[in-house]
Protein backbone atom coordinates (compact mmCIF):
# COMPACT_ATOMS: atom_id res chain seq x y z
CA UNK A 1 32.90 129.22 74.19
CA UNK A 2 34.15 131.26 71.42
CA UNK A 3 35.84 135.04 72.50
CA UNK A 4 36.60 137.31 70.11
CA UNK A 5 39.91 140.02 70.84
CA UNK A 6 40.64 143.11 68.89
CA UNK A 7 44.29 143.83 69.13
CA UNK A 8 46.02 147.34 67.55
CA UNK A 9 48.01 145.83 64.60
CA UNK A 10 50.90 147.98 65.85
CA UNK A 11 50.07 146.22 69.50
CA UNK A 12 50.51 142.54 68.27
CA UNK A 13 54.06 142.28 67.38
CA UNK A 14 54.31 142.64 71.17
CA UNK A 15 52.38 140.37 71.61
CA UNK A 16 53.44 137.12 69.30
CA UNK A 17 56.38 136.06 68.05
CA UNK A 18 56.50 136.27 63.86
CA UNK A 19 54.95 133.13 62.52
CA UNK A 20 53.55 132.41 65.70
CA UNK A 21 49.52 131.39 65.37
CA UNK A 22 47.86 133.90 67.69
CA UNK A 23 44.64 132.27 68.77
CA UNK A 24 46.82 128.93 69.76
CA UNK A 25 48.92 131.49 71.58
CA UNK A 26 46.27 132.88 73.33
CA UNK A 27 44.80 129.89 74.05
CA UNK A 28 48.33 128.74 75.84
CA UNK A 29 48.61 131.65 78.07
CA UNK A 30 44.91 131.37 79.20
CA UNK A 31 45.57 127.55 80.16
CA UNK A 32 49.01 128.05 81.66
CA UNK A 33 47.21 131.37 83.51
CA UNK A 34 44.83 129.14 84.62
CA UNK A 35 47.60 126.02 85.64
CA UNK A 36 49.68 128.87 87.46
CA UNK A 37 46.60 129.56 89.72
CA UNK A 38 45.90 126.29 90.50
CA UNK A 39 42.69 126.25 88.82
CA UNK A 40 43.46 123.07 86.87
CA UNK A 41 46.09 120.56 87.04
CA UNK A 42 48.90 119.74 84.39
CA UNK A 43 46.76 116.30 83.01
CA UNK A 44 44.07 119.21 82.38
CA UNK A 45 46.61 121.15 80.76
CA UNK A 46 47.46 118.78 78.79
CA UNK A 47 44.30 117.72 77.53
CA UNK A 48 43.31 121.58 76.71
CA UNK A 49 46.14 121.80 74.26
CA UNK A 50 46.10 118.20 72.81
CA UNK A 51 49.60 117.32 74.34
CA UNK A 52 50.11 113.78 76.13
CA UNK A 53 54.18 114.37 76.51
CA UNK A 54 54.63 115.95 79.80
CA UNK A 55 57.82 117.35 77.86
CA UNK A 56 55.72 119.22 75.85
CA UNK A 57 53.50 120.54 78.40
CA UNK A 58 56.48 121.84 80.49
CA UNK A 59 57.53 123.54 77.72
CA UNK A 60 54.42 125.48 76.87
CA UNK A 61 53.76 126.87 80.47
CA UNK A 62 57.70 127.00 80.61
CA UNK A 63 57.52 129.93 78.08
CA UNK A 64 55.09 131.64 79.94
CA UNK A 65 57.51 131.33 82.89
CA UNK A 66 55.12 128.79 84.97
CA UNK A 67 57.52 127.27 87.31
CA UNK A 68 55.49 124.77 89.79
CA UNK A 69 57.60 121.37 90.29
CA UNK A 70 56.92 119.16 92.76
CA UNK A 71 60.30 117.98 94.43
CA UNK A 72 60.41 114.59 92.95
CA UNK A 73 59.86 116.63 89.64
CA UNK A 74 62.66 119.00 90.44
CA UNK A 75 64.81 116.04 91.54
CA UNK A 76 64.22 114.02 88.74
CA UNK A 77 65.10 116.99 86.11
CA UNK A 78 68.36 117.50 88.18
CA UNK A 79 69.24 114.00 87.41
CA UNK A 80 68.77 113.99 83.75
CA UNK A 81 71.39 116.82 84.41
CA UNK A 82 73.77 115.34 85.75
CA UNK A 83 73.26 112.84 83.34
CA UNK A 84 73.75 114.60 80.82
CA UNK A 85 76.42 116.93 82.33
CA UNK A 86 78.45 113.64 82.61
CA UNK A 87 77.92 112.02 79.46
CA UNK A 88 79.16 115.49 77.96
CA UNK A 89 82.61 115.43 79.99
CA UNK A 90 82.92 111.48 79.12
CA UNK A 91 82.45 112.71 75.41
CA UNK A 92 85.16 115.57 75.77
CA UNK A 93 87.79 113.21 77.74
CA UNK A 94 87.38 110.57 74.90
């Protein structure tokens, strides 16, 4: 399906960030609108935007403020913390 959006030019500065490609920006806050409703799930997400890294995918509905771990998820990512939160005072104590 192919949409096409007229945007004010004095409305899109609001809207991207400079540099910023707007139809792949677009296209990431329809997807992650979509993820945050539970319409599709993150391996859809994924495969919409060509990403395999689930690093990368976090980090695209991340920006758009898409929050939905599962506790392992959110257990995992505080133990990469911690992690790294003690590898860091290791580093300063050396």
């Amino acid at each position: 399906m192919k949409i096409t959006v007229e945007i004010p030019d004095d409305f899109a500065p609001f809207l991207f960030d400079e540099g910023e490609d707007p139809t792949r920006s677009l296209f990431e806050n329809a997807v992650s609108e979509a993820y945050r409703h539970r319409r599709i799930n993150k391996e859809t997400v994924g495969e919409l935007l060509g990403l395999t890294d689930p690093h990368a995918i976090n980090a695209v509905i991340g920006k758009r403020e898409v929050y939905d771990l599962t506790l392992e998820e959110f257990q995992e990512d505080l133990a990469a913390l911690e992690e790294y939160k003690a590898l860091q005072a290791r580093k300063a104590a050396a």
